[in-house]
PDB file of N, CA and C in Angstrom:
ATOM      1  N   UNK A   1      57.183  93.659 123.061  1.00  0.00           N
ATOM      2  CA  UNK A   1      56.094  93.233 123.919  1.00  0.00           C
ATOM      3  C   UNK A   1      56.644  92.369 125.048  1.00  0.00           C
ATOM      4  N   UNK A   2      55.865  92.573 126.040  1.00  0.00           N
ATOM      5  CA  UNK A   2      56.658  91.868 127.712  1.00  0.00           C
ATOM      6  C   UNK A   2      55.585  90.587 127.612  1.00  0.00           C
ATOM      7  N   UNK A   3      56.011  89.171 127.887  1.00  0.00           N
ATOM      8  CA  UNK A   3      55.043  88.333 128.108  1.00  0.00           C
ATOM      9  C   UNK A   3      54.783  88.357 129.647  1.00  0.00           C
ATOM     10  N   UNK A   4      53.379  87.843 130.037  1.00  0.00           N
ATOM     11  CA  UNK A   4      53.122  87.583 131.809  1.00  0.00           C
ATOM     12  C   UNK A   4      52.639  86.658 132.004  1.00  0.00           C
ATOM     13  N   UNK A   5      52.224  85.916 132.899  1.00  0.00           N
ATOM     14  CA  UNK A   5      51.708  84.887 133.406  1.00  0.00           C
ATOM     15  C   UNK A   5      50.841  85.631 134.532  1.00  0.00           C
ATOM     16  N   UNK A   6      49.517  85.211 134.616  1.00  0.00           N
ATOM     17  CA  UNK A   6      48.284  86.112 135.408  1.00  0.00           C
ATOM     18  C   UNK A   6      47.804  84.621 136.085  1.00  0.00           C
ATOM     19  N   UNK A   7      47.398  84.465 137.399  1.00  0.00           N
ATOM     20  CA  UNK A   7      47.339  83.322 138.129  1.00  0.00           C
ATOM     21  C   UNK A   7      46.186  83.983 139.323  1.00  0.00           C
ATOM     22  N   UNK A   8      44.944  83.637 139.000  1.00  0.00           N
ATOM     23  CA  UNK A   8      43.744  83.731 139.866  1.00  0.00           C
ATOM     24  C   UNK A   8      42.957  83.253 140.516  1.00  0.00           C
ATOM     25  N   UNK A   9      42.036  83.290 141.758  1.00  0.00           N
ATOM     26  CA  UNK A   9      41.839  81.882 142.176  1.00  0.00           C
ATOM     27  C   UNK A   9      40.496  82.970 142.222  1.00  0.00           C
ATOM     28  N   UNK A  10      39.383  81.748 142.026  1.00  0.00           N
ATOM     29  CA  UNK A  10      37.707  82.339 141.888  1.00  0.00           C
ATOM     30  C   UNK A  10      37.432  81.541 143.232  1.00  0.00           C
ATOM     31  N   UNK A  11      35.797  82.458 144.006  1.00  0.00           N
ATOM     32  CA  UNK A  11      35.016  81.630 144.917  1.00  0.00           C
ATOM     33  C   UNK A  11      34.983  80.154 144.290  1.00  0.00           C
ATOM     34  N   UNK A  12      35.184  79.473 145.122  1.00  0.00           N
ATOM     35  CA  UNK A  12      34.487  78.005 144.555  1.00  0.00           C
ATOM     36  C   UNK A  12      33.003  77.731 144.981  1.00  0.00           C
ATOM     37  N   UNK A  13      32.456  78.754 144.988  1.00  0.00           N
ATOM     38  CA  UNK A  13      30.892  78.636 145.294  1.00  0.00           C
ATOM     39  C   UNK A  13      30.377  79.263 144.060  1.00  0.00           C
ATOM     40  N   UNK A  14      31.007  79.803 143.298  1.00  0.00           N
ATOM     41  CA  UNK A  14      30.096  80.630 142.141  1.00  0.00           C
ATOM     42  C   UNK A  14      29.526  79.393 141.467  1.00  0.00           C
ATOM     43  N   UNK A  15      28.489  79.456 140.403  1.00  0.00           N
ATOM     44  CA  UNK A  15      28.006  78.677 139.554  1.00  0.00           C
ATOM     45  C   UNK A  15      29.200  78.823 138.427  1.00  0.00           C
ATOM     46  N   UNK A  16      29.169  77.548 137.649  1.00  0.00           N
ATOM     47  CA  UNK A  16      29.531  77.426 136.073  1.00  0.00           C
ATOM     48  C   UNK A  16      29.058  78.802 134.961  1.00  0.00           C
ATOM     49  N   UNK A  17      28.458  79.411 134.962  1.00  0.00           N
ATOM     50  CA  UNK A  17      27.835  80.260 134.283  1.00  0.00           C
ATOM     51  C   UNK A  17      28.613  81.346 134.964  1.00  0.00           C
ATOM     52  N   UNK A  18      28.738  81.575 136.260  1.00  0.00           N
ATOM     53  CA  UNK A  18      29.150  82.832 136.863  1.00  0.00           C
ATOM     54  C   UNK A  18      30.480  82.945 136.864  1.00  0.00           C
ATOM     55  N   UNK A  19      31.286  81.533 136.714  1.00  0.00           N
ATOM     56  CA  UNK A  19      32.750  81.335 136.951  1.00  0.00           C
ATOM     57  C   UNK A  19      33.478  81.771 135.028  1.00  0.00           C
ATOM     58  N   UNK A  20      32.307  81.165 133.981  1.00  0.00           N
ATOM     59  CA  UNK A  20      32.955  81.463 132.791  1.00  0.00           C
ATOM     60  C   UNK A  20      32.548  82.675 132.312  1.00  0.00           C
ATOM     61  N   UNK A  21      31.599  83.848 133.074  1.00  0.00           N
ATOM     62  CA  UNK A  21      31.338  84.764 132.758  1.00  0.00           C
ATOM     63  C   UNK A  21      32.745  85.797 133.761  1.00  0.00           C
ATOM     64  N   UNK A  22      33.278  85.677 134.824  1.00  0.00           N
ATOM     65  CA  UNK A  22      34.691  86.110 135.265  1.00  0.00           C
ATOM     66  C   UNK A  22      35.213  85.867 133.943  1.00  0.00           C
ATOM     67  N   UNK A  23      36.005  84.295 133.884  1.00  0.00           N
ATOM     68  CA  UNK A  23      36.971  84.266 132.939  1.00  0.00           C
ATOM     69  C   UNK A  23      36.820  85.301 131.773  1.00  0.00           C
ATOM     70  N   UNK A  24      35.627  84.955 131.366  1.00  0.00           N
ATOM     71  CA  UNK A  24      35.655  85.948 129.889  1.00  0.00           C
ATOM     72  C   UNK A  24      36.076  86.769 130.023  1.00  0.00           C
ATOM     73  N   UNK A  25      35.347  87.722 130.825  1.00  0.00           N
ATOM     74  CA  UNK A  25      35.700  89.388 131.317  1.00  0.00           C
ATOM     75  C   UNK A  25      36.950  89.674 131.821  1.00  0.00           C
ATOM     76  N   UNK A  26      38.172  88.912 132.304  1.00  0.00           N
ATOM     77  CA  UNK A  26      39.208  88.806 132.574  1.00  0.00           C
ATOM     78  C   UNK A  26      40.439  88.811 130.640  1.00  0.00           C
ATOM     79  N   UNK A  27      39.994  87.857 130.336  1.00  0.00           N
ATOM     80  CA  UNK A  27      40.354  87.668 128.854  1.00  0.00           C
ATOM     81  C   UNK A  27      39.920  88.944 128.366  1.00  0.00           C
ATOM     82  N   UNK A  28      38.811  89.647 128.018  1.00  0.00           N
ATOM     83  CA  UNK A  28      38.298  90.656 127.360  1.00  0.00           C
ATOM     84  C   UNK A  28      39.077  91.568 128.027  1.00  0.00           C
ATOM     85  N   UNK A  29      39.380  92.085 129.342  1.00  0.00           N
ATOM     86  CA  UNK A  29      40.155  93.103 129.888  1.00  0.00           C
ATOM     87  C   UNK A  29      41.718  93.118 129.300  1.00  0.00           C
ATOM     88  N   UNK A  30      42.292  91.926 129.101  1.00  0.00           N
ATOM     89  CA  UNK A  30      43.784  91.848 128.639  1.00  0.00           C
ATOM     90  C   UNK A  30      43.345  92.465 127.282  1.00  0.00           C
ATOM     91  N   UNK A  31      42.467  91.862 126.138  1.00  0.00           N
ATOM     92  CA  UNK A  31      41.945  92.151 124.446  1.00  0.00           C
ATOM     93  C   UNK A  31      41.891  93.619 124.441  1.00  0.00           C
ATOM     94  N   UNK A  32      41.016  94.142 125.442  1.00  0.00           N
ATOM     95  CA  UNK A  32      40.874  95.348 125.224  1.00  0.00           C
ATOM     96  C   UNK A  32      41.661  96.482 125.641  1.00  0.00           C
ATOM     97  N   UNK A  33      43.525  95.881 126.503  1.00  0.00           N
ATOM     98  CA  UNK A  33      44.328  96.981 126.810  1.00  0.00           C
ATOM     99  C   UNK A  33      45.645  96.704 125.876  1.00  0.00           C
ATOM    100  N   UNK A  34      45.003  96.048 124.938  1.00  0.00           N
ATOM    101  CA  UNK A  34      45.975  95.502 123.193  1.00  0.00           C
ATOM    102  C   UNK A  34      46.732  94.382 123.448  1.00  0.00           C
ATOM    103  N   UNK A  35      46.530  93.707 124.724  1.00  0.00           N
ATOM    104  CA  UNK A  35      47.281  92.783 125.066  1.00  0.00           C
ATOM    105  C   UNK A  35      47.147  91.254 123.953  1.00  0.00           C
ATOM    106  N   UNK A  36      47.696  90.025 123.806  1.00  0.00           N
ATOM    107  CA  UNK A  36      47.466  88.723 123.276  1.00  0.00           C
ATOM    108  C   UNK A  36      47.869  87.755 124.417  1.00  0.00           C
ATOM    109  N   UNK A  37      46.284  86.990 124.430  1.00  0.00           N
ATOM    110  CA  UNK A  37      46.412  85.772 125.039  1.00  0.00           C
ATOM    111  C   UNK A  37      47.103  84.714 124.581  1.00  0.00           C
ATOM    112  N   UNK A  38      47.929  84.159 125.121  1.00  0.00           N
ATOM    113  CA  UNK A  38      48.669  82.961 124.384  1.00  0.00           C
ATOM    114  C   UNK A  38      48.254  81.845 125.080  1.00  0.00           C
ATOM    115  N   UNK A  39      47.779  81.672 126.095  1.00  0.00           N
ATOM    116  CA  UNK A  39      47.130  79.993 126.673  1.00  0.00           C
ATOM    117  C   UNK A  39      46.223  80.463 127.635  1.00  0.00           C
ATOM    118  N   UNK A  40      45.733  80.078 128.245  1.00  0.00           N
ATOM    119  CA  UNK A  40      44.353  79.933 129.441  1.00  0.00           C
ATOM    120  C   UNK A  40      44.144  78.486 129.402  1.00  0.00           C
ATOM    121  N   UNK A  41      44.464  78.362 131.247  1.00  0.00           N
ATOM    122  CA  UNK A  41      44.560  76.820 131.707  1.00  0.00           C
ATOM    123  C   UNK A  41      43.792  76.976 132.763  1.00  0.00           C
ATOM    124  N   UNK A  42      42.418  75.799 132.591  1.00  0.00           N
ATOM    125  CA  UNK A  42      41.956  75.863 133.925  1.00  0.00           C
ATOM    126  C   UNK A  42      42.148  74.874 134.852  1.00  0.00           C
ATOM    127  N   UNK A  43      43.042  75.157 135.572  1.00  0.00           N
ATOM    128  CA  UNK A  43      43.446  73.974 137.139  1.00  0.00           C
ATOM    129  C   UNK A  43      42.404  73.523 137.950  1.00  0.00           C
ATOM    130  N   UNK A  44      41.090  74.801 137.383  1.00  0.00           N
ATOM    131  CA  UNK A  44      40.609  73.623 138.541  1.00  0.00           C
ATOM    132  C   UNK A  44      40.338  74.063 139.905  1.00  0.00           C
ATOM    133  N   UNK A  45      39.393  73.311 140.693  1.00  0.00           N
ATOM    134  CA  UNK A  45      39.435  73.259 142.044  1.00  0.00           C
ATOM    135  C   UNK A  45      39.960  72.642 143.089  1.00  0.00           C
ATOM    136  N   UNK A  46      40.544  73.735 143.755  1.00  0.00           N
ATOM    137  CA  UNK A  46      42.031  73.027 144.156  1.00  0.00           C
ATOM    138  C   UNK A  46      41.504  73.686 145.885  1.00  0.00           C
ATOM    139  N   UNK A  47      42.389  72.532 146.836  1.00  0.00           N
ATOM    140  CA  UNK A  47      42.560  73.298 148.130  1.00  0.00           C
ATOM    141  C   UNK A  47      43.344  74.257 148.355  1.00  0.00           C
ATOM    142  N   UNK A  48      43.087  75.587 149.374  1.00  0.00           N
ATOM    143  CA  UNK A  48      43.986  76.466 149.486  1.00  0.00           C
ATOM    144  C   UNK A  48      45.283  76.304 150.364  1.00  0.00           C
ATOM    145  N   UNK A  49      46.343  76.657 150.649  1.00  0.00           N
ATOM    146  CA  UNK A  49      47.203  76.384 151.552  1.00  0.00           C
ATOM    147  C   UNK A  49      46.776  76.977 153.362  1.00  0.00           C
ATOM    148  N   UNK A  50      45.901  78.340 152.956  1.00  0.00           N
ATOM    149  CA  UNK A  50      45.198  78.562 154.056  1.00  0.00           C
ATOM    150  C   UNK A  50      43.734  79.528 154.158  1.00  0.00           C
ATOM    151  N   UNK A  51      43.241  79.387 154.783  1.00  0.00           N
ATOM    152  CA  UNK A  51      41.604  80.231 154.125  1.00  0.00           C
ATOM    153  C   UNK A  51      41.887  81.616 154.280  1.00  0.00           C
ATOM    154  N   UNK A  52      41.501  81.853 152.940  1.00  0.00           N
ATOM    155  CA  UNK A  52      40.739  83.450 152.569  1.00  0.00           C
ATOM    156  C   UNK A  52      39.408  83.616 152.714  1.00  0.00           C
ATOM    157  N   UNK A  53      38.870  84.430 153.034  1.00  0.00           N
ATOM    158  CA  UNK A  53      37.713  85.023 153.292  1.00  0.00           C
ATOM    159  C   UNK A  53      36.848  83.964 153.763  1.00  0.00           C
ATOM    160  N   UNK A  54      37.067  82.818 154.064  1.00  0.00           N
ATOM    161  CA  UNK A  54      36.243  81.769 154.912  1.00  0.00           C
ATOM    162  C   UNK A  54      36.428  80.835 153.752  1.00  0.00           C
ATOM    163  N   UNK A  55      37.111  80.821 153.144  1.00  0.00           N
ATOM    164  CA  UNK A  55      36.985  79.510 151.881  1.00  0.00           C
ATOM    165  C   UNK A  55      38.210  78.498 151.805  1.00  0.00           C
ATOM    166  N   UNK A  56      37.996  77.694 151.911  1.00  0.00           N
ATOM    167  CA  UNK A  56      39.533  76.646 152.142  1.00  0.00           C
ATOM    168  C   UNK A  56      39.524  76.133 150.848  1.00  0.00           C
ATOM    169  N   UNK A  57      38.897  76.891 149.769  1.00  0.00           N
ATOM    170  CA  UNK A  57      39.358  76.143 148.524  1.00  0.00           C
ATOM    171  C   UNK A  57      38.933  77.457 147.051  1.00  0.00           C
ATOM    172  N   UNK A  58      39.447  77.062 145.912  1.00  0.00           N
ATOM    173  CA  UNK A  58      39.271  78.234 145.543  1.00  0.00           C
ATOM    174  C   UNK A  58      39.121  77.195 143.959  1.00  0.00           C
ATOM    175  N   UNK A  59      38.554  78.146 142.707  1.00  0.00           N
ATOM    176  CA  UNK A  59      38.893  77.577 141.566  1.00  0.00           C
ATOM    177  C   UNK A  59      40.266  78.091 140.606  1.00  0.00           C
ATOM    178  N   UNK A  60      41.344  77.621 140.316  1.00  0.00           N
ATOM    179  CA  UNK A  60      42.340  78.188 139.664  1.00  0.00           C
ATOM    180  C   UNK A  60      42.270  78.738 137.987  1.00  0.00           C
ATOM    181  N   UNK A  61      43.313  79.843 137.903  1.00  0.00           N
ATOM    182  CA  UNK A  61      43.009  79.864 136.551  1.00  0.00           C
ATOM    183  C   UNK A  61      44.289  80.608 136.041  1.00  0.00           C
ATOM    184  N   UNK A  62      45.015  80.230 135.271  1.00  0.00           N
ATOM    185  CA  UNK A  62      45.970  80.363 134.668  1.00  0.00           C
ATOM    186  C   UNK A  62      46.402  81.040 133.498  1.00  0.00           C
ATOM    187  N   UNK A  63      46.643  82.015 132.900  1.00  0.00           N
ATOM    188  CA  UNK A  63      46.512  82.833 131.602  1.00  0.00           C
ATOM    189  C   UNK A  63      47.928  83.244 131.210  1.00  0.00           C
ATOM    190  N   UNK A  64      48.609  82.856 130.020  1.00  0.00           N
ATOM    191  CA  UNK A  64      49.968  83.455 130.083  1.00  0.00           C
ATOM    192  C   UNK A  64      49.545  84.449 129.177  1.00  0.00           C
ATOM    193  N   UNK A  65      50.123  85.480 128.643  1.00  0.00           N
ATOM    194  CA  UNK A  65      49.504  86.527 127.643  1.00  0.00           C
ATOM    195  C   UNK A  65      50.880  87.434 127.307  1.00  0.00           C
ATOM    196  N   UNK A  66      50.519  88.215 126.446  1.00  0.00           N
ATOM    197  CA  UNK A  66      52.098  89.388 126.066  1.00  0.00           C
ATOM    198  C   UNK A  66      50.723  90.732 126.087  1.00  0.00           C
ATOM    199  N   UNK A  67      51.996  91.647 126.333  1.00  0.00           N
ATOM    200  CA  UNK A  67      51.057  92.600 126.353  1.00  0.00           C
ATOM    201  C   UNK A  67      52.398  94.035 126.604  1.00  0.00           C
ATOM    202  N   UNK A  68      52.057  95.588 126.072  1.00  0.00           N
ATOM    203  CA  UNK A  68      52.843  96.782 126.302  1.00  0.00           C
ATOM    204  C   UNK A  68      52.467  97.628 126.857  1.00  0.00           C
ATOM    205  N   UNK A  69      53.344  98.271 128.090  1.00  0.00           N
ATOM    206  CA  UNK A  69      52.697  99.537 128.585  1.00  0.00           C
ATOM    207  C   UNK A  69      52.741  98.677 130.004  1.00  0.00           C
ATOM    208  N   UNK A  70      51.228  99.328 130.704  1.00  0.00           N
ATOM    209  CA  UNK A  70      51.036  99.013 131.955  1.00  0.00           C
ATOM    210  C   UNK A  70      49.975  97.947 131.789  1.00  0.00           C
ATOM    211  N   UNK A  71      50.025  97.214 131.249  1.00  0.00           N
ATOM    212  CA  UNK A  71      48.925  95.703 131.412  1.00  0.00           C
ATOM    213  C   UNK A  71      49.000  94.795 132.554  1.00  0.00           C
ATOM    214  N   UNK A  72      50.780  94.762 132.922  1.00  0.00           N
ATOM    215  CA  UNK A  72      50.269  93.653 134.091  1.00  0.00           C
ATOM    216  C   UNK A  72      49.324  94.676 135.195  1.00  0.00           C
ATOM    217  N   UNK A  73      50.027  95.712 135.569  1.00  0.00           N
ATOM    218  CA  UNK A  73      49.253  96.830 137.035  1.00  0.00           C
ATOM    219  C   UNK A  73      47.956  96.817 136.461  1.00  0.00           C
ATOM    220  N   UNK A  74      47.671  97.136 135.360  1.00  0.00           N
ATOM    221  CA  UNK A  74      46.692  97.017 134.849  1.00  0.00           C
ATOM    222  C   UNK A  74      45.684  95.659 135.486  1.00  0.00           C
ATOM    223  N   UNK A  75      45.768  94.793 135.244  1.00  0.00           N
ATOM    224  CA  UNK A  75      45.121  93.590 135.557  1.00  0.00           C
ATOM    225  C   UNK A  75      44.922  93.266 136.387  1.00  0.00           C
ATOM    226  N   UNK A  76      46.437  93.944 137.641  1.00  0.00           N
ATOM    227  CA  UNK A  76      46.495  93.585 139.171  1.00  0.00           C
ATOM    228  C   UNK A  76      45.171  94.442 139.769  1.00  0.00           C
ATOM    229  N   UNK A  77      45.212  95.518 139.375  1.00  0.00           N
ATOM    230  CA  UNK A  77      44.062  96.642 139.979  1.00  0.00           C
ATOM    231  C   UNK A  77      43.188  95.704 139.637  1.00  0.00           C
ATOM    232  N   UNK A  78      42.492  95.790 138.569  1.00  0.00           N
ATOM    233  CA  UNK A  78      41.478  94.823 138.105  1.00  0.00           C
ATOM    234  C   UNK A  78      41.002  93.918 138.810  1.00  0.00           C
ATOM    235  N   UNK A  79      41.881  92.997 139.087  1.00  0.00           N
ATOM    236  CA  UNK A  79      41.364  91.829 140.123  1.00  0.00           C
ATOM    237  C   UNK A  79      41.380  91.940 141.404  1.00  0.00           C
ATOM    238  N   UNK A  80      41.806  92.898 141.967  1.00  0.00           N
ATOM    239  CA  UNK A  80      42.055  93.216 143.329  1.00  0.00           C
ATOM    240  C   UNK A  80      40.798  94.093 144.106  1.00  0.00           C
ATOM    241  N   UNK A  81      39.912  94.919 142.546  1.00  0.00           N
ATOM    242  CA  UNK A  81      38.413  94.945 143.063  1.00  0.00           C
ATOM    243  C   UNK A  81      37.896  94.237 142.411  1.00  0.00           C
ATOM    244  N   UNK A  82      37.765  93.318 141.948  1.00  0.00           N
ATOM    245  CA  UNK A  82      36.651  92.112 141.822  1.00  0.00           C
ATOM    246  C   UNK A  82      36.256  91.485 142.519  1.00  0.00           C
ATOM    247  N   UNK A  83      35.180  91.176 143.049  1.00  0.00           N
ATOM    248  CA  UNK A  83      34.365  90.599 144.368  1.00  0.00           C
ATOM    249  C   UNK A  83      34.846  88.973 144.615  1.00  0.00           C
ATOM    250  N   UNK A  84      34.851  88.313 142.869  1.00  0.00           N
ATOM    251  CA  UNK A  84      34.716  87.608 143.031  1.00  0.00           C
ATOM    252  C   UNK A  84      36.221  86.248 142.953  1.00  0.00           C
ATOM    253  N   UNK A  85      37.118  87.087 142.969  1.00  0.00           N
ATOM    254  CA  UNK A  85      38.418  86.619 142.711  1.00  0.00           C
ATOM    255  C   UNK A  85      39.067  87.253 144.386  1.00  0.00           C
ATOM    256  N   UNK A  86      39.374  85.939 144.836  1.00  0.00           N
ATOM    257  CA  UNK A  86      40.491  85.387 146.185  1.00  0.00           C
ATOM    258  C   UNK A  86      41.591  86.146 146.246  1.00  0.00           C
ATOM    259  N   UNK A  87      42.740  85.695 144.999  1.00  0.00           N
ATOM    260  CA  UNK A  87      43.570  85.943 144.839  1.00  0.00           C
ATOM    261  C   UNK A  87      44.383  86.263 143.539  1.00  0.00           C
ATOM    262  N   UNK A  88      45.123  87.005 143.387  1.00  0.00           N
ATOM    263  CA  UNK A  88      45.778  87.088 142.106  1.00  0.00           C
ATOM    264  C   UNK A  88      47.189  87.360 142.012  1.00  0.00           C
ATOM    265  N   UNK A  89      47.708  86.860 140.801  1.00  0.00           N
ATOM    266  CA  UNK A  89      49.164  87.437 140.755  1.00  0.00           C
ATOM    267  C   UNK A  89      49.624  87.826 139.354  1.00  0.00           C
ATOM    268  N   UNK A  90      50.281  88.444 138.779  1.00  0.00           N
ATOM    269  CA  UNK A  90      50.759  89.167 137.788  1.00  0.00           C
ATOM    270  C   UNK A  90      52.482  88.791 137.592  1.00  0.00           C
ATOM    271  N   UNK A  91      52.897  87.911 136.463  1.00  0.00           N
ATOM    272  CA  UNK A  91      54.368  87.965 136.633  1.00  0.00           C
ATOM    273  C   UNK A  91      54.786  87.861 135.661  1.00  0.00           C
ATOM    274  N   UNK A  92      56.110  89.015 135.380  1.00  0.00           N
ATOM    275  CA  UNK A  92      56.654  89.120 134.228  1.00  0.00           C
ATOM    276  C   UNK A  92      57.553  87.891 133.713  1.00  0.00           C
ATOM    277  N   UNK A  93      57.306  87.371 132.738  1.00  0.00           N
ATOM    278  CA  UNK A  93      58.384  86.210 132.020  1.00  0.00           C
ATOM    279  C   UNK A  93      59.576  86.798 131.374  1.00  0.00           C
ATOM    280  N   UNK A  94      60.625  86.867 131.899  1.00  0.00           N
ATOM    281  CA  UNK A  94      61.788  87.240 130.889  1.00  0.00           C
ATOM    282  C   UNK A  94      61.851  86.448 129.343  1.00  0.00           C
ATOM    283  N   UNK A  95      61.958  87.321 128.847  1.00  0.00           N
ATOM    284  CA  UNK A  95      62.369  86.575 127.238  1.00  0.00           C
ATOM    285  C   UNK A  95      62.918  85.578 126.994  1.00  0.00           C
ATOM    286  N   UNK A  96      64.019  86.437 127.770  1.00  0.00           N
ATOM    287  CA  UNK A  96      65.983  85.233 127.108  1.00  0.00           C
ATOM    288  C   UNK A  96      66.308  84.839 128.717  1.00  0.00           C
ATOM    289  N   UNK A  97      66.861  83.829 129.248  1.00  0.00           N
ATOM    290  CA  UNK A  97      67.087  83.955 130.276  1.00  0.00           C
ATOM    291  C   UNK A  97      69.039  83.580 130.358  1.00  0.00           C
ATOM    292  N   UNK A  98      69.154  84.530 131.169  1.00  0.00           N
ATOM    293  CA  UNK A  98      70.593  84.956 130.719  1.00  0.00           C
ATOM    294  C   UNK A  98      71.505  83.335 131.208  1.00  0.00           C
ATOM    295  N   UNK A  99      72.622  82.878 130.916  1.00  0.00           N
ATOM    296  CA  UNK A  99      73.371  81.993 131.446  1.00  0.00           C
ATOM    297  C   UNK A  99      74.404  82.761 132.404  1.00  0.00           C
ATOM    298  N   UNK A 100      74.911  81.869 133.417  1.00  0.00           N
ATOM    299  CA  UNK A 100      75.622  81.897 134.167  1.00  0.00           C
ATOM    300  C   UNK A 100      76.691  81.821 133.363  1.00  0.00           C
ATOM    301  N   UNK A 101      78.006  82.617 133.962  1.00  0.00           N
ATOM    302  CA  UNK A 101      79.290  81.965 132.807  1.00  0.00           C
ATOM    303  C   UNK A 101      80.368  81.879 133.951  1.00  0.00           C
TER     304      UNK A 101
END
């Protein structure tokens, strides 16, 4: 299994209700392509470095997870039509990380 780190930024205008109904459905999309969540961190509302779609600020959200096959592309598509997600990123964690010798 490949671990990833998934890093999303929500409208910061949605409601509380609308922002943990994303998350879920984000979590449920990894559950249901056999993937395992291993943490979900929420950062929060944070300023952006520069505006997207008219928003100079976004809510963060952080998910490391393992998962086989095509899960990260998987997820990238996913969030890339979701209305309600800014931005996203998908990144593979190496296992072992090799030493220099």
């Amino acid at each position: 299994m490949a671990r990833y780190e998934l890093m999303y930024i929500l409208k910061p205008d949605l409601g509380e209700e609308q922002q943990t109904a994303d998350i879920e459905r984000f979590d449920q999309a990894i559950q249901q392509l056999n993937g395992t969540i291993e943490k979900t961190e929420k950062w929060g509302r944070r300023k952006l470095a520069y505006e997207i779609a008219g928003y100079n600020e976004g809510f963060y959200m952080v998910v490391t997870f393992s998962g086989e096959g095509d899960i990260g592309n998987e997820m990238t598509r996913l969030l890339k039509i979701h209305d309600d997600a800014l931005r996203s990123i998908v990144v593979r964690i190496d296992g072992e990380q090799k030493q220099a010798e």
